[in-house]
N, C-alpha and C. Protein backbone atom coordinates (compact mmCIF):
# COMPACT_ATOMS: atom_id res chain seq x y z
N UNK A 1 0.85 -1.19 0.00
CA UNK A 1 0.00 0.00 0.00
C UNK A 1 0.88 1.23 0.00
N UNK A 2 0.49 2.02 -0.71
CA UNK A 2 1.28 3.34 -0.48
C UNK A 2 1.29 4.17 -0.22
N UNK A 3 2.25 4.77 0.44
CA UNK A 3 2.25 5.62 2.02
C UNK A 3 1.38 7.23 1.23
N UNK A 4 0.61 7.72 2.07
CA UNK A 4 -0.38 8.79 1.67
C UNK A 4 1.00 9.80 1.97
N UNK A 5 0.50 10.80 0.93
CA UNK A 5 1.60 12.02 0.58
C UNK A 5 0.68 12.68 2.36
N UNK A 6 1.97 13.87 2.94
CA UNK A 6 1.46 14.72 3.95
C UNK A 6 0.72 15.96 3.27
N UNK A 7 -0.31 16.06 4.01
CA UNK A 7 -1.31 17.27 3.29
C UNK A 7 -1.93 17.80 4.84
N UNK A 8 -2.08 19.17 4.54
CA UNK A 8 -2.87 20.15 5.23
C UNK A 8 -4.34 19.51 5.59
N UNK A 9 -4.68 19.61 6.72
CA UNK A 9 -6.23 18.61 7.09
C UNK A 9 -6.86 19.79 6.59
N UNK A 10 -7.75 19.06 6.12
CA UNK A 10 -9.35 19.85 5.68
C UNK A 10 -9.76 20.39 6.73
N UNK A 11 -10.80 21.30 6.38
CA UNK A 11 -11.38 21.83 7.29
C UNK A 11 -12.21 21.27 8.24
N UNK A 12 -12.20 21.64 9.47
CA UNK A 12 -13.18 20.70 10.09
C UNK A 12 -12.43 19.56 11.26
N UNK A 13 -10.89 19.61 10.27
CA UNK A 13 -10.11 18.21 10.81
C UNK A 13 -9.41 18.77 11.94
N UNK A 14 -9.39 18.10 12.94
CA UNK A 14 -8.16 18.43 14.41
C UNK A 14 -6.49 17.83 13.71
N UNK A 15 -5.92 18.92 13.48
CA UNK A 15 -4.53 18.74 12.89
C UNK A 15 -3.99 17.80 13.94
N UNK A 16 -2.80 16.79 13.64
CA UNK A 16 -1.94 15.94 15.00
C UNK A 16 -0.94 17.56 15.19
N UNK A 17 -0.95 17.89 16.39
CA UNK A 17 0.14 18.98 16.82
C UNK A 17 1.74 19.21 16.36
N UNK A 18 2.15 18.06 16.92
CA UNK A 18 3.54 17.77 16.97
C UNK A 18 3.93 17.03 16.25
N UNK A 19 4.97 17.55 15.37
CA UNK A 19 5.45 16.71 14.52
C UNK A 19 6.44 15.53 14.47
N UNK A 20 6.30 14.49 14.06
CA UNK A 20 7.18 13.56 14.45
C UNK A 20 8.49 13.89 14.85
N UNK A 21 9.66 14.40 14.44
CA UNK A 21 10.85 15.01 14.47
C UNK A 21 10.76 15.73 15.65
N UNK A 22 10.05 16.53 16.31
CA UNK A 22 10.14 17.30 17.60
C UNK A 22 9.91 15.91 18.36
N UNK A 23 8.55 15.00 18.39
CA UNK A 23 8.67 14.02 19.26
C UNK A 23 10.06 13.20 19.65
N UNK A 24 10.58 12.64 18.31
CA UNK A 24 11.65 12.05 18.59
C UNK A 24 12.90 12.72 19.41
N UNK A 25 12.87 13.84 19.10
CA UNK A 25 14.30 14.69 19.69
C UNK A 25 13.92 15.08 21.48
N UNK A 26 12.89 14.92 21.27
CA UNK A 26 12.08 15.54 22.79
C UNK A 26 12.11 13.87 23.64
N UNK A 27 12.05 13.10 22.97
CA UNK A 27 12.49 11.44 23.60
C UNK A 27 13.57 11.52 24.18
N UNK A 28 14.58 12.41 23.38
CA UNK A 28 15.83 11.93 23.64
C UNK A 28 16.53 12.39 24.88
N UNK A 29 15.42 13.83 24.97
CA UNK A 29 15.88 14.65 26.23
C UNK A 29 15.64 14.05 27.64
N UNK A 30 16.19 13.94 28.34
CA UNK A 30 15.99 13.85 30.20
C UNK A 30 15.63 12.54 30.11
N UNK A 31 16.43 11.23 29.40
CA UNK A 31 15.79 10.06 29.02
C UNK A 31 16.08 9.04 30.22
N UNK A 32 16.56 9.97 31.34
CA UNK A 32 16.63 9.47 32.76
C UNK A 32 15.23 9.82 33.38
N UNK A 33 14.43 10.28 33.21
CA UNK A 33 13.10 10.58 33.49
C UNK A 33 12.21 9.28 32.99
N UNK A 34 12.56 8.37 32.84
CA UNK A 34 11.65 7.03 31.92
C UNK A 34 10.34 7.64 31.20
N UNK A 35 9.48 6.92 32.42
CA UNK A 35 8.22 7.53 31.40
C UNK A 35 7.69 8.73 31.88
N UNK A 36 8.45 9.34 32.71
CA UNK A 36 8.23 11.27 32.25
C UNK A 36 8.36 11.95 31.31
N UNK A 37 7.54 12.32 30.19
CA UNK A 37 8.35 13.33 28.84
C UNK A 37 7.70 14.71 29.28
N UNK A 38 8.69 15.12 28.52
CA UNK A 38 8.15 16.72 28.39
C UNK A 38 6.42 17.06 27.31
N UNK A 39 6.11 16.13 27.19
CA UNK A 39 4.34 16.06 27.17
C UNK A 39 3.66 15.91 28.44
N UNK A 40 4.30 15.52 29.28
CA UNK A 40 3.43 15.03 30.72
C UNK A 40 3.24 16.94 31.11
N UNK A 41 2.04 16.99 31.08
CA UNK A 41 1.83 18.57 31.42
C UNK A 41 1.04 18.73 33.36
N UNK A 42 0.55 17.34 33.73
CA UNK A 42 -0.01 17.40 34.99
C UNK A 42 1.32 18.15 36.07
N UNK A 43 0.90 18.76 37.27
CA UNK A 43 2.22 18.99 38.24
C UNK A 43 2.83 17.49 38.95
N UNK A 44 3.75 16.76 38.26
CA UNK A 44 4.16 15.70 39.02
C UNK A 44 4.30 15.33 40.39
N UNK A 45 4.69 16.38 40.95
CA UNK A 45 4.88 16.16 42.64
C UNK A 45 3.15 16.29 43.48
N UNK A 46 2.22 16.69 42.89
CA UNK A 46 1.22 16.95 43.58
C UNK A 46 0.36 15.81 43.22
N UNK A 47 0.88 15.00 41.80
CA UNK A 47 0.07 13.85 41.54
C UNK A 47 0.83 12.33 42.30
N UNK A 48 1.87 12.67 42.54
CA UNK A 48 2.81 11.57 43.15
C UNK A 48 2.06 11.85 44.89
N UNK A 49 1.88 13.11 45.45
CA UNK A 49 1.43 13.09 46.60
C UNK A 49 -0.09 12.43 46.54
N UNK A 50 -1.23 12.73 45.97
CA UNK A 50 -1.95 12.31 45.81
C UNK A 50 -2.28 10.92 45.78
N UNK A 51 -1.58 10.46 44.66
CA UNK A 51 -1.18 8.85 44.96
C UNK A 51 -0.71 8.09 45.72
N UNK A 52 0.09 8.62 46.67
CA UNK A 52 0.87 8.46 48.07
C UNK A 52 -0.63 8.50 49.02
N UNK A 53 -1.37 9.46 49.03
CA UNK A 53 -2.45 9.35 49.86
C UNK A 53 -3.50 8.17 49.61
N UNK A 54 -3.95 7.86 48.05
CA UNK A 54 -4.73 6.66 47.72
C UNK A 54 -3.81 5.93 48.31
N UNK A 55 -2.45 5.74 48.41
CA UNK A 55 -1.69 4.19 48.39
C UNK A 55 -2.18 4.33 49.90
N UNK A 56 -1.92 4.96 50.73
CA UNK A 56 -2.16 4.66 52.55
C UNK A 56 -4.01 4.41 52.35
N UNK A 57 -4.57 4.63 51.69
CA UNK A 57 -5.97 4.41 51.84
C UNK A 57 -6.39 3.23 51.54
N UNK A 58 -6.23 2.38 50.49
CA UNK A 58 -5.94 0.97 50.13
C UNK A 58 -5.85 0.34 51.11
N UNK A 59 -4.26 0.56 51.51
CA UNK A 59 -3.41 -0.09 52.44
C UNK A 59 -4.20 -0.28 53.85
N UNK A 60 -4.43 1.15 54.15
CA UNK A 60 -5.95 1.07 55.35
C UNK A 60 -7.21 -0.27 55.13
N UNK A 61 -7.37 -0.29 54.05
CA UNK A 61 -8.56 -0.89 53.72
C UNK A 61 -8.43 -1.93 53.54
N UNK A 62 -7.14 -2.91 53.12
CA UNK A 62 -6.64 -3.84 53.42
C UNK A 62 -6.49 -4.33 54.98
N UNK A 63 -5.93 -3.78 55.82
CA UNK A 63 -5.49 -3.94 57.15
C UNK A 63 -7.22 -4.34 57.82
N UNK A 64 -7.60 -3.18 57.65
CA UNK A 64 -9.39 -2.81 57.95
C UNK A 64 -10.00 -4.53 57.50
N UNK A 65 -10.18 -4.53 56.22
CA UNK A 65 -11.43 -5.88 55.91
C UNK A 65 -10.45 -6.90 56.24
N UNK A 66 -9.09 -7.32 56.52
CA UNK A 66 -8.29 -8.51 57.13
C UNK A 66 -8.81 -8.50 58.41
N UNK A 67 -8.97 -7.40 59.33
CA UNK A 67 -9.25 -7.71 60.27
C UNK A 67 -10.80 -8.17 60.87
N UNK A 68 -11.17 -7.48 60.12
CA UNK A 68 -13.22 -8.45 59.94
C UNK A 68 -13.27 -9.16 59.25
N UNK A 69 -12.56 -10.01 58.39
CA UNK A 69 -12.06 -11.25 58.42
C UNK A 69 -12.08 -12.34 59.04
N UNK A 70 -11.09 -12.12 60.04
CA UNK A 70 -10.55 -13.19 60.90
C UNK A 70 -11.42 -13.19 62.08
N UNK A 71 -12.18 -11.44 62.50
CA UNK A 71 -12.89 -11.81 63.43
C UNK A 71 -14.51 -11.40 63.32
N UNK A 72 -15.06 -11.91 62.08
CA UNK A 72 -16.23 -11.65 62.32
C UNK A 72 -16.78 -13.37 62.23
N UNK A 73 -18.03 -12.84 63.78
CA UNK A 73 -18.61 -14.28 64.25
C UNK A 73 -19.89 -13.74 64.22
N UNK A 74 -20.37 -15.13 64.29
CA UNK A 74 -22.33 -15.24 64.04
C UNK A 74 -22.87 -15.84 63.03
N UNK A 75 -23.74 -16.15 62.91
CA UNK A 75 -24.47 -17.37 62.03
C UNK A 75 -23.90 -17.14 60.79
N UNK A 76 -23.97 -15.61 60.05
CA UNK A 76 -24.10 -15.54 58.93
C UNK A 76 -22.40 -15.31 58.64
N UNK A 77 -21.46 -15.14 59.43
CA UNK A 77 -20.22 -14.73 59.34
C UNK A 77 -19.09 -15.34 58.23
N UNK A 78 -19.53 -16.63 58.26
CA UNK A 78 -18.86 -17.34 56.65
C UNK A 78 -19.08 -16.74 55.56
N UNK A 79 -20.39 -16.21 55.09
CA UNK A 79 -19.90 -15.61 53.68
C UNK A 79 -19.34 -14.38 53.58
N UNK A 80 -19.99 -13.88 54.70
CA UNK A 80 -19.84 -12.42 55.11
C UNK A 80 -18.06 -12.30 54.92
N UNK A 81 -17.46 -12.80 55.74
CA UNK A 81 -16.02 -13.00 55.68
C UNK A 81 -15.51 -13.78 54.61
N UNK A 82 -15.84 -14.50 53.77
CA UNK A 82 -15.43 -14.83 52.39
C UNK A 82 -15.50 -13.49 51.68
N UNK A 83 -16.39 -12.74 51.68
CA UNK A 83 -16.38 -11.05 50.99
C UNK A 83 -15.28 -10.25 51.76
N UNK A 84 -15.01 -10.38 52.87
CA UNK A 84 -14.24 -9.05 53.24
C UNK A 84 -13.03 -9.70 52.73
N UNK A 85 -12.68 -10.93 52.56
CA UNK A 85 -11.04 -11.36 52.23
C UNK A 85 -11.15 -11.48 50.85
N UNK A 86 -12.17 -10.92 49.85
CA UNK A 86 -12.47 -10.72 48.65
C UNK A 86 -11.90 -9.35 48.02
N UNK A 87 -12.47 -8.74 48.94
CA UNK A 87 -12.07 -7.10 48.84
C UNK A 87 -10.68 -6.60 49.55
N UNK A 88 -10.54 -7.83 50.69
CA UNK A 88 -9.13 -7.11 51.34
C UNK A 88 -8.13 -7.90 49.56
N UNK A 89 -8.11 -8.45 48.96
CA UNK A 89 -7.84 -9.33 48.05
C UNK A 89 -7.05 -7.97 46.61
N UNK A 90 -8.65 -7.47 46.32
CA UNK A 90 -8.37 -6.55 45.68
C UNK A 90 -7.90 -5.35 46.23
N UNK A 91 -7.96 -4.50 47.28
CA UNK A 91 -7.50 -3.84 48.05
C UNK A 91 -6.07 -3.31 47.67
N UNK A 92 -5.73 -4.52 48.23
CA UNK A 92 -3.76 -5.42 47.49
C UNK A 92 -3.70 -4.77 46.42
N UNK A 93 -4.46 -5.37 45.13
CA UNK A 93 -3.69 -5.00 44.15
C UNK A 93 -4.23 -3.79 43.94
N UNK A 94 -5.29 -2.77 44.01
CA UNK A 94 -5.00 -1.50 44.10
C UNK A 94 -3.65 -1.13 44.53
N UNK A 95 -3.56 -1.62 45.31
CA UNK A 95 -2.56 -0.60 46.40
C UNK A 95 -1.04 -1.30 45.19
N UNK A 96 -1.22 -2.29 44.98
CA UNK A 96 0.40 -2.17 43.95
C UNK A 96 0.26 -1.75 42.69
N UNK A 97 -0.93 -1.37 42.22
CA UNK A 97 -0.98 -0.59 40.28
C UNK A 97 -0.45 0.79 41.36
N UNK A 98 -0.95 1.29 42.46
CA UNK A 98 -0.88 3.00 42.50
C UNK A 98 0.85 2.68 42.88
N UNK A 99 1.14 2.19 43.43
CA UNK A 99 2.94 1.64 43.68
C UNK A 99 3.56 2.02 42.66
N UNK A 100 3.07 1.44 41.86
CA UNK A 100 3.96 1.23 40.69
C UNK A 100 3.58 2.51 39.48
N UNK A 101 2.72 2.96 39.86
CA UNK A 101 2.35 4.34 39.00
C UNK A 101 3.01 5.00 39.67
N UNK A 102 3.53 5.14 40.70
CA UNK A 102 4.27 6.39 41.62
C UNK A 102 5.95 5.84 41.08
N UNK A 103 6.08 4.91 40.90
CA UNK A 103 7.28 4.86 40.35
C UNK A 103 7.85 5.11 38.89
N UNK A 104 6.77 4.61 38.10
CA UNK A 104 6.92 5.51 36.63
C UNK A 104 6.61 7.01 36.92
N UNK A 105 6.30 7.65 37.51
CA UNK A 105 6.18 8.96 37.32
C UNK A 105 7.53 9.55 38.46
N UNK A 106 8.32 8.50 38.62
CA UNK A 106 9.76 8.80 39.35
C UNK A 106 9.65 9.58 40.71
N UNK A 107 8.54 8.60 41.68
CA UNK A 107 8.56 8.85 43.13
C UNK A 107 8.63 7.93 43.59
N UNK A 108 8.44 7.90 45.08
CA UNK A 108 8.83 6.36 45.85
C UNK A 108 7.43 6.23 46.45
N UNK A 109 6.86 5.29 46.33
CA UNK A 109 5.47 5.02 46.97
C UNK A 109 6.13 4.89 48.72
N UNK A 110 5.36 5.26 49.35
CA UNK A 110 5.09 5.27 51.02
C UNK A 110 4.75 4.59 51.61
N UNK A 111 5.35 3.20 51.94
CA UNK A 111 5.04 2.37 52.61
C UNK A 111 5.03 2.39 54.52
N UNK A 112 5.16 3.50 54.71
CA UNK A 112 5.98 3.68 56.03
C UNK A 112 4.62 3.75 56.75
N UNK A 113 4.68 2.87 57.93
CA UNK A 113 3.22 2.95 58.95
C UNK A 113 3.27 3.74 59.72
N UNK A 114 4.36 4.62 59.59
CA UNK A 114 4.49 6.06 60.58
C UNK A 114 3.16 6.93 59.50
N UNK A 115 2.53 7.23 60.30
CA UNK A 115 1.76 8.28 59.64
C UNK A 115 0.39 7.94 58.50
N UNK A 116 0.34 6.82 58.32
CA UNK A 116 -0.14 5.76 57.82
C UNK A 116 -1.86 6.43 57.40
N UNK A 117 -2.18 6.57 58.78
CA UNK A 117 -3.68 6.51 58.77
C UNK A 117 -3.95 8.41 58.87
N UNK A 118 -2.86 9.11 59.05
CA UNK A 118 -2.70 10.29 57.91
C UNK A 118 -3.00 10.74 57.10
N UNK A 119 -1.94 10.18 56.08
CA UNK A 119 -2.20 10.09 54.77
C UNK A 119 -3.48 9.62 54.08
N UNK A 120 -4.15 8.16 55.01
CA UNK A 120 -5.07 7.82 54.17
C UNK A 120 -6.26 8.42 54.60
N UNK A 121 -7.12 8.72 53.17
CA UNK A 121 -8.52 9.30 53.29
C UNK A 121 -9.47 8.59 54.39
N UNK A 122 -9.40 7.38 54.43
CA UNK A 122 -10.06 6.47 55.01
C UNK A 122 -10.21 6.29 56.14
N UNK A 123 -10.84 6.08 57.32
CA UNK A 123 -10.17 5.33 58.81
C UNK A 123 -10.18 4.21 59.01
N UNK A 124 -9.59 3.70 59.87
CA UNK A 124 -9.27 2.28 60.58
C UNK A 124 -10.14 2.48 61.74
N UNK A 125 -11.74 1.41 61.63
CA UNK A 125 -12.48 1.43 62.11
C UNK A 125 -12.86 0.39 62.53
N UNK A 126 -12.56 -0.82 63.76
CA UNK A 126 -12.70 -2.47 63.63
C UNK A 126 -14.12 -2.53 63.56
N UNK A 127 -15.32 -1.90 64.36
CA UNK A 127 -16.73 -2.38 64.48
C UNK A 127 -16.55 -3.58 65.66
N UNK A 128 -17.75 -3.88 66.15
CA UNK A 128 -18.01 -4.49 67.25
C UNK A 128 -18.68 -5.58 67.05
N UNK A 129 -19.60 -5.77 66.33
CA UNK A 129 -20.20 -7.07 65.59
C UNK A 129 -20.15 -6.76 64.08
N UNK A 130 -20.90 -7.78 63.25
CA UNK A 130 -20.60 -8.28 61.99
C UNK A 130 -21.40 -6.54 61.27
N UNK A 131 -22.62 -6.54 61.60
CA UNK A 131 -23.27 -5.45 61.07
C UNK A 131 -22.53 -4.04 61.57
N UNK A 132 -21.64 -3.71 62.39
CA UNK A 132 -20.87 -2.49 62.46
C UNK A 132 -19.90 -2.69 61.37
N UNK A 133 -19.01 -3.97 61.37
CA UNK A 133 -18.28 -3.93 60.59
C UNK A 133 -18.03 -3.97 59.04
N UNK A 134 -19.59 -4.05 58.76
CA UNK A 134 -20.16 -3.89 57.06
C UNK A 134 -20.07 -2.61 56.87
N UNK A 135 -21.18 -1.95 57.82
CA UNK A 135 -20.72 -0.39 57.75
C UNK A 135 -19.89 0.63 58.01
N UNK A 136 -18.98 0.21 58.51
CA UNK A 136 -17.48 0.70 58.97
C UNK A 136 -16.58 0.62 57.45
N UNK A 137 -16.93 -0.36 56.72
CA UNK A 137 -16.70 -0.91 55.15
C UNK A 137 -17.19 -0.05 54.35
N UNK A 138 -18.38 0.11 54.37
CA UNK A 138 -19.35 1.26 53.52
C UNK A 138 -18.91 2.26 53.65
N UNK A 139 -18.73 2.44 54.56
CA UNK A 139 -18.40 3.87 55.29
C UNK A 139 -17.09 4.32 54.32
N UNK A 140 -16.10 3.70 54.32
CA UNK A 140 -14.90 3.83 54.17
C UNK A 140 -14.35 3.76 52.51
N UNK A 141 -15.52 2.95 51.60
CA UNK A 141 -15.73 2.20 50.32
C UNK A 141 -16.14 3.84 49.87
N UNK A 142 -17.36 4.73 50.53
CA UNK A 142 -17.92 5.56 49.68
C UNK A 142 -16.57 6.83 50.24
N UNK A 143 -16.25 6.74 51.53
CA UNK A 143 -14.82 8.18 51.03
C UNK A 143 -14.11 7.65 50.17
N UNK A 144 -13.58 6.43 49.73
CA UNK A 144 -12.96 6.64 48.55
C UNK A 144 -13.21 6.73 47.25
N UNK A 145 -15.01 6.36 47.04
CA UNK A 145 -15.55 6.53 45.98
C UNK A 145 -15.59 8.02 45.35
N UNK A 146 -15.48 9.01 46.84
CA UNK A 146 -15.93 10.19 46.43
C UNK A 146 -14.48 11.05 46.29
N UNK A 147 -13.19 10.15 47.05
CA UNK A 147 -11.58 10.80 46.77
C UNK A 147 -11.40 10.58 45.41
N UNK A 148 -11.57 9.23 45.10
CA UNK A 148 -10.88 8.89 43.67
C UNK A 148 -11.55 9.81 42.48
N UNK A 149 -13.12 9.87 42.78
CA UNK A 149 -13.81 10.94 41.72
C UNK A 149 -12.91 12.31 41.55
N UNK A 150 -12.75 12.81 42.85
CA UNK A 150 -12.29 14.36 42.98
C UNK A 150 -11.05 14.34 42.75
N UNK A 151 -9.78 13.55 42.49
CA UNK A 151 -8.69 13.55 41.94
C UNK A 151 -8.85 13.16 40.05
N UNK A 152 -9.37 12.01 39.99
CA UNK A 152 -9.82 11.84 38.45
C UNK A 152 -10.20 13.40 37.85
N UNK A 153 -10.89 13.89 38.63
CA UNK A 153 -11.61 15.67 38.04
C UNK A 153 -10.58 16.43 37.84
N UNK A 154 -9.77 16.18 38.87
CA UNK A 154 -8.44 17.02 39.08
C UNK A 154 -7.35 16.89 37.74
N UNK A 155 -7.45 15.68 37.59
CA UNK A 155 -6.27 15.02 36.79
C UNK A 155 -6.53 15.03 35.11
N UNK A 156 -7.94 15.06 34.89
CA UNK A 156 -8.59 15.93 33.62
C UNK A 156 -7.61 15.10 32.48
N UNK A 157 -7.10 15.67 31.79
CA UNK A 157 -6.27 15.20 30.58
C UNK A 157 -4.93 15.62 30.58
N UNK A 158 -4.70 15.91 31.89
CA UNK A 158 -2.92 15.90 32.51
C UNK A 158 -2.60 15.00 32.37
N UNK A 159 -2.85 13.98 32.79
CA UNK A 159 -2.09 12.52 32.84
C UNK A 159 -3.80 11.58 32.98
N UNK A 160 -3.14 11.29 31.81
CA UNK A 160 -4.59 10.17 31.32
C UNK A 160 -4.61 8.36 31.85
N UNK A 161 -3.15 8.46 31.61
CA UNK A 161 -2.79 7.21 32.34
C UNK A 161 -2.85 6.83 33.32
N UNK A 162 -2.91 7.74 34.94
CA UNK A 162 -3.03 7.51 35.76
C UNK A 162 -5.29 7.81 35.96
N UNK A 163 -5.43 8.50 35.24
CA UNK A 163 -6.68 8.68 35.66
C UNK A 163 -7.73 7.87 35.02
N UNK A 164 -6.66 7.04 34.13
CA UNK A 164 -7.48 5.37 33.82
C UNK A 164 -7.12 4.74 34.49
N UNK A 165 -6.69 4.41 35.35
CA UNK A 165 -6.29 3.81 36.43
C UNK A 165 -6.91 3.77 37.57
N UNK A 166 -7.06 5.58 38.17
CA UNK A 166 -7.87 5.58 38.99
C UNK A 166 -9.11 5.33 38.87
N UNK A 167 -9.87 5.39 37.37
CA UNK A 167 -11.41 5.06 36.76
C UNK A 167 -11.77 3.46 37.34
N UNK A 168 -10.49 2.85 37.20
CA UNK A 168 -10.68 1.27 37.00
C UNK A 168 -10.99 0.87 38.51
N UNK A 169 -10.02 1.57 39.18
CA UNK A 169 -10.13 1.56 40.49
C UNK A 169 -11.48 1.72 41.15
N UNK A 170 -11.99 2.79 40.98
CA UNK A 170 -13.20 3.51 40.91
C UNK A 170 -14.02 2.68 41.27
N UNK A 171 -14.34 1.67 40.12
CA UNK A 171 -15.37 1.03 39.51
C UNK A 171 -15.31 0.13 40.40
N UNK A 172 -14.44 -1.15 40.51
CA UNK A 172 -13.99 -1.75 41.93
C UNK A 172 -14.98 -1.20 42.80
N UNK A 173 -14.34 -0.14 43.32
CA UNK A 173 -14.84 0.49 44.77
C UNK A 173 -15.92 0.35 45.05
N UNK A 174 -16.53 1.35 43.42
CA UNK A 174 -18.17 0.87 43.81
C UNK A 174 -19.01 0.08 43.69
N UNK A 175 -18.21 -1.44 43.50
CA UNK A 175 -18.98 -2.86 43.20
C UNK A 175 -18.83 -3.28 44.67
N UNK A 176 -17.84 -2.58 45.61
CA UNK A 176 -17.50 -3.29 46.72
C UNK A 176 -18.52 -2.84 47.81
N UNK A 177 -18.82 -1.01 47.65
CA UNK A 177 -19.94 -0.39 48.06
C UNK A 177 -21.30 -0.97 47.70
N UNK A 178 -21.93 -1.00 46.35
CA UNK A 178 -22.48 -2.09 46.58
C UNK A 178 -22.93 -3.35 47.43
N UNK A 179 -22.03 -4.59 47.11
CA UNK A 179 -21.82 -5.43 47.70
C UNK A 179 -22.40 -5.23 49.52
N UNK A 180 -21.84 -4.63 49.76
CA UNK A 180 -21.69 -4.33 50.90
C UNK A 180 -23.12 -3.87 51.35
N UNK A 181 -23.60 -2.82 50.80
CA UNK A 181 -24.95 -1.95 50.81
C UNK A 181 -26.36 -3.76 50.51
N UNK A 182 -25.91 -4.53 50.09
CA UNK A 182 -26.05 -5.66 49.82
C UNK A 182 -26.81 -6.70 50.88
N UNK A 183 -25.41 -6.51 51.32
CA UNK A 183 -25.11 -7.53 52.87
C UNK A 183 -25.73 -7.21 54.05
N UNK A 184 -25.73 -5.54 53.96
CA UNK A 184 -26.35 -5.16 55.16
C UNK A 184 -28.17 -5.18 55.24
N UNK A 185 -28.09 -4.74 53.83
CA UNK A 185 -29.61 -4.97 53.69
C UNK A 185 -30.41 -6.79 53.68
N UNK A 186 -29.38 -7.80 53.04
CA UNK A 186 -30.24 -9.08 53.71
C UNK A 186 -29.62 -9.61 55.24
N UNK A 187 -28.89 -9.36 56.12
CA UNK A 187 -28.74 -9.16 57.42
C UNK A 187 -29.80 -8.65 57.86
N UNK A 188 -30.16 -7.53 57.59
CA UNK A 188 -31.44 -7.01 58.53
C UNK A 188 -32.50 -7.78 58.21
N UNK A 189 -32.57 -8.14 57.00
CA UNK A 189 -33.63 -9.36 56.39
C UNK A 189 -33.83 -10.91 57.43
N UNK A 190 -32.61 -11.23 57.50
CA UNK A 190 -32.06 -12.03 58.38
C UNK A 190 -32.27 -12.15 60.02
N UNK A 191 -32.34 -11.06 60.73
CA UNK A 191 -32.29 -10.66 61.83
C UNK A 191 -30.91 -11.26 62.55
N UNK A 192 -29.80 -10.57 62.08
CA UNK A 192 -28.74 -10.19 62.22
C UNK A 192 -28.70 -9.57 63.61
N UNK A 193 -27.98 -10.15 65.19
CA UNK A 193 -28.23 -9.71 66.34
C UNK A 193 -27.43 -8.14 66.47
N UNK A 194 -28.31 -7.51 66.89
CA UNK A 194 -27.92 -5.89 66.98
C UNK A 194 -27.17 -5.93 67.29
N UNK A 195 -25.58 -4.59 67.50
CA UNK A 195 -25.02 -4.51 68.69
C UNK A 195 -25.54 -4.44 70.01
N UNK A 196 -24.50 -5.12 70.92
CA UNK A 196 -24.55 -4.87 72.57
C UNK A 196 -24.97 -3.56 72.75
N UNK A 197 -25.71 -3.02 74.03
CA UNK A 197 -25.65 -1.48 74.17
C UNK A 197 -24.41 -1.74 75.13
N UNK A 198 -23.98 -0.44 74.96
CA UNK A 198 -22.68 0.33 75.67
C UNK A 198 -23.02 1.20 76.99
N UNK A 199 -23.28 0.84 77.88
CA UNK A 199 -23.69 1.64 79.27
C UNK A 199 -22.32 2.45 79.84
């Protein structure tokens, strides 16, 4: 087939900007930056912090549904806890795509439990029986439903790569919110024993 001669776009047409030859020479620059180029127009350090904050929020949320996990008891507590080690499951690998996005964009993800629950949007909330600890889940599922939205907004067509990422994430979240919104509603169906009162 043979290669189409270069021509002026018609009217109407969105021209490609940059011409091959600037791309290539612009590769060549700061090629210690990996996959930073001088196209990346987002502020890097404020999207690396950002991501540093999702990574402790994950990480929260991991720690969080492991621990209603192992200790949620009562009739219905087997499936119930097959779901939280579902989500602590994915949790994980959230927390290593944003890792590893903080490292292509040439920062160090924050693993440090100093400061931990800081950083993350989320809290570390155990609950007292099975039905606190669904909603302690919910609870925690919709602040990040509503962090990850307000950074995605933020992140616009700065860096597209990370804010498909966070989309994917997203979506997760709110199957887990769901889920969850789920559980609590056939529990009460169930007659799921209230909490203890607290005198």
């Amino acid at each position: 087939m043979a290669s189409q001669p270069n021509r002026s776009p018609a009217a109407g047409e969105k021209p490609f900007l940059t011409d091959i030859e600037t791309i290539r020479r612009r590769a060549r620059e700061h090629i210690e930056q990996g996959a930073v180029t001088a196209g990346y127009s987002a502020d890097r350090q404020t999207v690396i912090k950002l991501l540093n904050e999702a990574l402790a929020t994950e990480i929260v949320c991991v720690l969080r549904y492991k621990y209603h996990y192992y200790m949620a008891s009562g009739i219905h507590a087997k499936s119930v806890a097959a779901e939280f080690l579902e989500h602590a499951g994915e949790e994980q690998e959230h927390a290593d795509r944003i890792a590893e996005r903080i490292t292509q964009l040439d920062g160090a993800p924050n693993f440090s439990p100093e400061g931990l629950l800081t950083r993350s949007h989320s809290e570390y909330v155990e609950g007292r029986d099975l039905i606190e600890m669904i909603k302690e889940d919910l609870v925690a599922e919709r602040i990040a439903i509503d962090s990850y939205r307000e950074i995605i907004r933020y992140l616009g067509d700065d860096d597209p790569t990370t804010r498909r990422m966070l989309e994917e994430i997203l979506a997760v979240e709110e199957e887990h919110a769901e889920d969850l919104g789920t559980m609590l509603e056939n529990l009460g169906r169930k007659g799921e024993p209230a909490a203890a009162n607290v005198v």
